[in-house]
PDB file of N, CA and C in Angstrom:
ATOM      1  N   UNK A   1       0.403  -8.807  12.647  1.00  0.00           N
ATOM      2  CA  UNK A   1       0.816  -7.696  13.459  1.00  0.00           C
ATOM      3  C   UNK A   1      -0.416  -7.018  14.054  1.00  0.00           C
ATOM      4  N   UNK A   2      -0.203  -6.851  15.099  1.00  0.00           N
ATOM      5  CA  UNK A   2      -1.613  -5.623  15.791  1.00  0.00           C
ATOM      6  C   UNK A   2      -1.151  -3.936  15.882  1.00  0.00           C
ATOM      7  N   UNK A   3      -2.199  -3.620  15.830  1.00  0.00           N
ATOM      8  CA  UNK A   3      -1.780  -2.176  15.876  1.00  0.00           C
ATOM      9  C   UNK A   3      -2.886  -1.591  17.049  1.00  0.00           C
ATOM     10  N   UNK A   4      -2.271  -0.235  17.506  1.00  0.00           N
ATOM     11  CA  UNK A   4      -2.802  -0.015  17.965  1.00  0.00           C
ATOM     12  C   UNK A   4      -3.903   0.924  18.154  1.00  0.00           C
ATOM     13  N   UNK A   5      -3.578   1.900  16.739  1.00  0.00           N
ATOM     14  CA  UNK A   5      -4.111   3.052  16.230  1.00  0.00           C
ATOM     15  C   UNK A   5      -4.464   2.247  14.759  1.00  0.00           C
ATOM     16  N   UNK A   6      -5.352   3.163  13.715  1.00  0.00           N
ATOM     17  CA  UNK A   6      -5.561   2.786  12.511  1.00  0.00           C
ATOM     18  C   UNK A   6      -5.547   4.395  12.293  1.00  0.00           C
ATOM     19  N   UNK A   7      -5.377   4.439  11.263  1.00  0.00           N
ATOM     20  CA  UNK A   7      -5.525   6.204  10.846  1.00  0.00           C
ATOM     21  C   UNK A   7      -6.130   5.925   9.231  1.00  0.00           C
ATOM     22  N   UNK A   8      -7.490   6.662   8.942  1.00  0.00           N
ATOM     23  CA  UNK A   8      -8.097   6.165   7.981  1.00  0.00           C
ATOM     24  C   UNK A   8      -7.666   7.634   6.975  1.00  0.00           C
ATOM     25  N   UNK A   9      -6.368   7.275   5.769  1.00  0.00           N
ATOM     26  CA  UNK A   9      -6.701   8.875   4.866  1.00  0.00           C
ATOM     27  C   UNK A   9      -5.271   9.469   5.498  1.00  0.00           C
ATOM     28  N   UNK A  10      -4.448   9.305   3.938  1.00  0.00           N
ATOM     29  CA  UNK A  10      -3.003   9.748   4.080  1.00  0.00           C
ATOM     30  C   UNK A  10      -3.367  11.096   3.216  1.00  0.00           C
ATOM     31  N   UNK A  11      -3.915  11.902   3.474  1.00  0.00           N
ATOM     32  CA  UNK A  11      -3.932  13.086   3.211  1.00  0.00           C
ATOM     33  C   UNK A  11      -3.088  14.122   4.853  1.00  0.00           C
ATOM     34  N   UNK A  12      -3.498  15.577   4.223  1.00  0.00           N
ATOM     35  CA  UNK A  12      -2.533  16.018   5.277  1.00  0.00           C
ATOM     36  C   UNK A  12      -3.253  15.961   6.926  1.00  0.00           C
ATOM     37  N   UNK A  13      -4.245  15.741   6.923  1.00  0.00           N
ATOM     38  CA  UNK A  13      -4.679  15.463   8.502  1.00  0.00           C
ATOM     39  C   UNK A  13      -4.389  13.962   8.697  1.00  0.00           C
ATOM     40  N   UNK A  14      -4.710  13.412   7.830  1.00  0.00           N
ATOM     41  CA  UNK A  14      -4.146  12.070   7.955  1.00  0.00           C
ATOM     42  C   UNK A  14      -2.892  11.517   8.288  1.00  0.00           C
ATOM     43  N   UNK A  15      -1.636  11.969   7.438  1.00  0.00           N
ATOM     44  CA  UNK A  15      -0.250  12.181   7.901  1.00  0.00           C
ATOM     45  C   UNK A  15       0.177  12.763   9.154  1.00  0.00           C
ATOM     46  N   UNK A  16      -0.912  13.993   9.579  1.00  0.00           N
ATOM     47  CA  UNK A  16      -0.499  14.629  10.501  1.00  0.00           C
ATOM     48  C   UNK A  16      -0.515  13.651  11.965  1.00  0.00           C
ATOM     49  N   UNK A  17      -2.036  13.057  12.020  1.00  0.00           N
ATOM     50  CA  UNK A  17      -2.098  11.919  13.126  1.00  0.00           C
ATOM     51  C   UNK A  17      -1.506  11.356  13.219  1.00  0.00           C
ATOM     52  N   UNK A  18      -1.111  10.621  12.114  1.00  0.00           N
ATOM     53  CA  UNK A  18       0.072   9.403  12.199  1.00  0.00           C
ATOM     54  C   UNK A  18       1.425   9.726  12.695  1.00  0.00           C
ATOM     55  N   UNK A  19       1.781  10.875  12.143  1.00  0.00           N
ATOM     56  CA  UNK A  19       2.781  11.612  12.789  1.00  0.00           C
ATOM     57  C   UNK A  19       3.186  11.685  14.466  1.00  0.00           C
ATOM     58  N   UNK A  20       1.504  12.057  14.969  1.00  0.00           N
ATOM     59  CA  UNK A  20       1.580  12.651  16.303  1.00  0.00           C
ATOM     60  C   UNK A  20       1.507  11.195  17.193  1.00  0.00           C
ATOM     61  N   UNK A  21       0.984  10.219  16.689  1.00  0.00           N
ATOM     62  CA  UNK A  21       0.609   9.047  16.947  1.00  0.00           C
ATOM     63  C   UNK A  21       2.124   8.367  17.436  1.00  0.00           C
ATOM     64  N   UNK A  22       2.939   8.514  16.245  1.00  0.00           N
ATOM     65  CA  UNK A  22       4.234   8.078  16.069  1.00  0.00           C
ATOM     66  C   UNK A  22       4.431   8.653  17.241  1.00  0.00           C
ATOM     67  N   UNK A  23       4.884   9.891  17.370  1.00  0.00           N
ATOM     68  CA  UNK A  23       5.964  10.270  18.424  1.00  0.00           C
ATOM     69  C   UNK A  23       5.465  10.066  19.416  1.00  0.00           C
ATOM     70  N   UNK A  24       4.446   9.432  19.873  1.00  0.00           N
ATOM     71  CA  UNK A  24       3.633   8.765  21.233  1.00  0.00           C
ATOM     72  C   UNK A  24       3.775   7.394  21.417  1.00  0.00           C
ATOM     73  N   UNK A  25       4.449   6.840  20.189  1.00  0.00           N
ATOM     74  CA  UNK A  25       5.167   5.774  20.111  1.00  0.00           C
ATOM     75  C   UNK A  25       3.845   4.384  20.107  1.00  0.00           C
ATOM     76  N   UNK A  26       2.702   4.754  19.427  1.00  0.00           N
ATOM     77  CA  UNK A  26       1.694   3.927  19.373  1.00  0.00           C
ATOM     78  C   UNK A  26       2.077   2.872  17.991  1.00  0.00           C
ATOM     79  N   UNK A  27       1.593   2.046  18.304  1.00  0.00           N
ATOM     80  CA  UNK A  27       1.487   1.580  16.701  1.00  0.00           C
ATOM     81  C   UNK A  27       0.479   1.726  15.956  1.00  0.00           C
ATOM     82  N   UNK A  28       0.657   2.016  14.923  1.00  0.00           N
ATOM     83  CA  UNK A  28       0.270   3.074  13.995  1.00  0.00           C
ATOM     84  C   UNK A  28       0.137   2.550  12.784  1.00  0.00           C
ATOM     85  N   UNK A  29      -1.415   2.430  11.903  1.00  0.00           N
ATOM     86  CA  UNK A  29      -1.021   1.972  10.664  1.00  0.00           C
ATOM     87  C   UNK A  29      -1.870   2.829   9.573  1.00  0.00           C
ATOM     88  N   UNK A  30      -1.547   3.485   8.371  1.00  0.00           N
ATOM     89  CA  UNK A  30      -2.658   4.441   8.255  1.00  0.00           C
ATOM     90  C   UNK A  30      -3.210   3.838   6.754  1.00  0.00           C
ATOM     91  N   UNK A  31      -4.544   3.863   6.618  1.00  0.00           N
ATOM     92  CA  UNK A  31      -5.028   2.828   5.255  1.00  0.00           C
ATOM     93  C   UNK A  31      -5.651   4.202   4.761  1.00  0.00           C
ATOM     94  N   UNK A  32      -5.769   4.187   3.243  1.00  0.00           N
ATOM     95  CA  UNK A  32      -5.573   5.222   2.347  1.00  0.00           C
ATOM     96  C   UNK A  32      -6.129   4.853   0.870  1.00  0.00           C
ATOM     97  N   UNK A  33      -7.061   5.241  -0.013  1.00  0.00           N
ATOM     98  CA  UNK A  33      -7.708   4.552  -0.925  1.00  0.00           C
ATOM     99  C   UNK A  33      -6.956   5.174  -1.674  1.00  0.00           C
ATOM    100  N   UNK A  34      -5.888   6.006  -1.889  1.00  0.00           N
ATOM    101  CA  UNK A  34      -4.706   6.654  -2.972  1.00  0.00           C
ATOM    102  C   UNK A  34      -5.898   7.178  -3.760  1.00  0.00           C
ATOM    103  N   UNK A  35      -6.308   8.391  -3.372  1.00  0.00           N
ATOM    104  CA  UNK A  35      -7.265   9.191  -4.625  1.00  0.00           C
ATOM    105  C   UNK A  35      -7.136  10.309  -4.042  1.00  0.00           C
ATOM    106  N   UNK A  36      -5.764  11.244  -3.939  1.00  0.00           N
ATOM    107  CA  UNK A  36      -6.321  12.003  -3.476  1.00  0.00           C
ATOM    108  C   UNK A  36      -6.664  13.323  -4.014  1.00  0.00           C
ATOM    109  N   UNK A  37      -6.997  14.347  -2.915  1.00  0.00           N
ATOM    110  CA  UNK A  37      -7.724  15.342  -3.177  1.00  0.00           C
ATOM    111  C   UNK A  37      -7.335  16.616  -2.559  1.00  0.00           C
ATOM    112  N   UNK A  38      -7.701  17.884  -2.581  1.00  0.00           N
ATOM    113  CA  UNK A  38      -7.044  18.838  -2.180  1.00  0.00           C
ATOM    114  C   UNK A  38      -8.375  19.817  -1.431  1.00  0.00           C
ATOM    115  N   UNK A  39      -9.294  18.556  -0.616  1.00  0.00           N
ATOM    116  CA  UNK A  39     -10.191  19.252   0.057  1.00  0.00           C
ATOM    117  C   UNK A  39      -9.978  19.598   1.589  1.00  0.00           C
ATOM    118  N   UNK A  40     -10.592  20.735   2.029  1.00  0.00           N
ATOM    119  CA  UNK A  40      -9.903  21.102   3.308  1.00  0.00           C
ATOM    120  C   UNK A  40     -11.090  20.560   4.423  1.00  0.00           C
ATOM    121  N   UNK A  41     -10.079  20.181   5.570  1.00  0.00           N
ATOM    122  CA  UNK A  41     -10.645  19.563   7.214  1.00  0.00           C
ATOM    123  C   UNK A  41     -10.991  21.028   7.817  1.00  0.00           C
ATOM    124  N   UNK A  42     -11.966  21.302   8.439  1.00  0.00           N
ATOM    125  CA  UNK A  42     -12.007  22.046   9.211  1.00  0.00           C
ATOM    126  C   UNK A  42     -11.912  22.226  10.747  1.00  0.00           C
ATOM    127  N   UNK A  43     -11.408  20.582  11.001  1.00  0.00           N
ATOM    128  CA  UNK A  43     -11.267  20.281  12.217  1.00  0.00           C
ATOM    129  C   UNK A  43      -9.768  19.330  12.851  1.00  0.00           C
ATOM    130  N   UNK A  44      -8.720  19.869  11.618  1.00  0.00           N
ATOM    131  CA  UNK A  44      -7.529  19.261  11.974  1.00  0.00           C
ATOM    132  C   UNK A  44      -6.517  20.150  13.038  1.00  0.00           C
ATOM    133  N   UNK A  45      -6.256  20.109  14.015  1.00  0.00           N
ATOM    134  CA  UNK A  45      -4.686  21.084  14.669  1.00  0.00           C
ATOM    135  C   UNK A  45      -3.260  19.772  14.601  1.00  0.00           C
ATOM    136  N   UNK A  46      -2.680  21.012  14.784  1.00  0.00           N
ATOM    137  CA  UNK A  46      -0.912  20.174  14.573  1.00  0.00           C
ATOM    138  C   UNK A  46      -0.642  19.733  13.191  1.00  0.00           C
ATOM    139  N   UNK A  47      -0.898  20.727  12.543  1.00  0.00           N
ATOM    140  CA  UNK A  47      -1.077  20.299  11.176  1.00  0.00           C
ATOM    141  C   UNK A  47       0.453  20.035  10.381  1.00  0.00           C
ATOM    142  N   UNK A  48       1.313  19.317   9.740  1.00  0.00           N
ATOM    143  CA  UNK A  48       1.996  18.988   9.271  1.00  0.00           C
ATOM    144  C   UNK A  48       1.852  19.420   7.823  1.00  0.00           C
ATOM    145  N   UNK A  49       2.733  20.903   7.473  1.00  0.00           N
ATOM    146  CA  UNK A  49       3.197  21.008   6.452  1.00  0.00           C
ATOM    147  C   UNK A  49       3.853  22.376   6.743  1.00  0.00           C
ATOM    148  N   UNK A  50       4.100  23.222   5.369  1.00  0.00           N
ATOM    149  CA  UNK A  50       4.903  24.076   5.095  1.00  0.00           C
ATOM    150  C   UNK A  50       4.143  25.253   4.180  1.00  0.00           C
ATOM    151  N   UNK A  51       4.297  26.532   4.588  1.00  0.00           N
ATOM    152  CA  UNK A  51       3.370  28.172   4.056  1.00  0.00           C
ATOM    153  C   UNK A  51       4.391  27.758   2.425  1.00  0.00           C
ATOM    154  N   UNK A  52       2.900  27.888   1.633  1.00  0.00           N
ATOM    155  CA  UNK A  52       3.317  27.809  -0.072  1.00  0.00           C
ATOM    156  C   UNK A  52       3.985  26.473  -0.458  1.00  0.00           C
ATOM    157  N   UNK A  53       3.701  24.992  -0.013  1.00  0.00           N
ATOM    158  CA  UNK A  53       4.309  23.953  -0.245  1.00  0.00           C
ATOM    159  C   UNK A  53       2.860  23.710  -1.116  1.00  0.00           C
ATOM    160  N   UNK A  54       3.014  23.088  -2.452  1.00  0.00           N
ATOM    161  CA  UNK A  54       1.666  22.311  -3.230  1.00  0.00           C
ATOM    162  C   UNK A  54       1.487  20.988  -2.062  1.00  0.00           C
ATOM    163  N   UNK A  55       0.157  20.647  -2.038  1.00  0.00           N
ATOM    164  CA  UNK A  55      -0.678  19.202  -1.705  1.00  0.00           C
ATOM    165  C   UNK A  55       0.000  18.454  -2.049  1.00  0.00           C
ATOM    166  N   UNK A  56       0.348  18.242  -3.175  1.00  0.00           N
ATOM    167  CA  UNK A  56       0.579  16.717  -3.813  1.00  0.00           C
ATOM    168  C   UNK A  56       2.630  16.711  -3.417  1.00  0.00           C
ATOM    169  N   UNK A  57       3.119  17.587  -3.231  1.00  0.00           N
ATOM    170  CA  UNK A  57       4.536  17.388  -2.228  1.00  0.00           C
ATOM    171  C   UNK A  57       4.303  17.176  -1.027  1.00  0.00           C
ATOM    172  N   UNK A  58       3.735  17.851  -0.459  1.00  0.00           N
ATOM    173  CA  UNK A  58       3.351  17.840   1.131  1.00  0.00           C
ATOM    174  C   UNK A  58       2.963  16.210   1.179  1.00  0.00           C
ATOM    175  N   UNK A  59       1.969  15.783   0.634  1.00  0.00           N
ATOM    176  CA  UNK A  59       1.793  14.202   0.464  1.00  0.00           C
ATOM    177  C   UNK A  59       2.938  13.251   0.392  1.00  0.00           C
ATOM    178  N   UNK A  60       3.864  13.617  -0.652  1.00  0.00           N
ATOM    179  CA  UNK A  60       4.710  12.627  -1.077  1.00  0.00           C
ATOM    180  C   UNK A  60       6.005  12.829   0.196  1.00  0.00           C
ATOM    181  N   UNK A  61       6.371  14.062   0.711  1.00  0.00           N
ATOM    182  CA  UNK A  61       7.203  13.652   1.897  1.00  0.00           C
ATOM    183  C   UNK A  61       6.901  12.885   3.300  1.00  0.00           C
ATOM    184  N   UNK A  62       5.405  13.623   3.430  1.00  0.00           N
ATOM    185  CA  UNK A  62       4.934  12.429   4.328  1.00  0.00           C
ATOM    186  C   UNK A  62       4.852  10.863   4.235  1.00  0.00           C
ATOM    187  N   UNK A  63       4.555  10.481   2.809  1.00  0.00           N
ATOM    188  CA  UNK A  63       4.413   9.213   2.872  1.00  0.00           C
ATOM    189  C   UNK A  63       5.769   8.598   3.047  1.00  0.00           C
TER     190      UNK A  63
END
């Protein structure tokens, strides 16, 4: 399969791209070393989640 996007890091900026990626209808594949962590991007917008949701839910609905 080819893709057309790669999105490196299913954390929440990570999900979030893939997200935005999706509804642009790219193909989209996002690779993820499953360790994650609850450190913050200071350079993510369109951010995908919810005020007072924990990391590690916010993760698991995205995936």
């Amino acid at each position: 399969m080819e893709w057309e996007c790669v999105v490196v890091g299913a954390g929440a900026a990570g999900l979030s791209a893939a997200l935005v990626l999706g509804r642009a209808r790219r193909k989209t594949i996002v690779i993820d070393a499953d360790d994650p962590s609850n450190r913050a991007s200071g350079v993510v917008g369109g951010l995908l989640g919810f005020d007072q949701r924990r990391p590690d839910d916010l993760y698991a609905a995205g995936r």
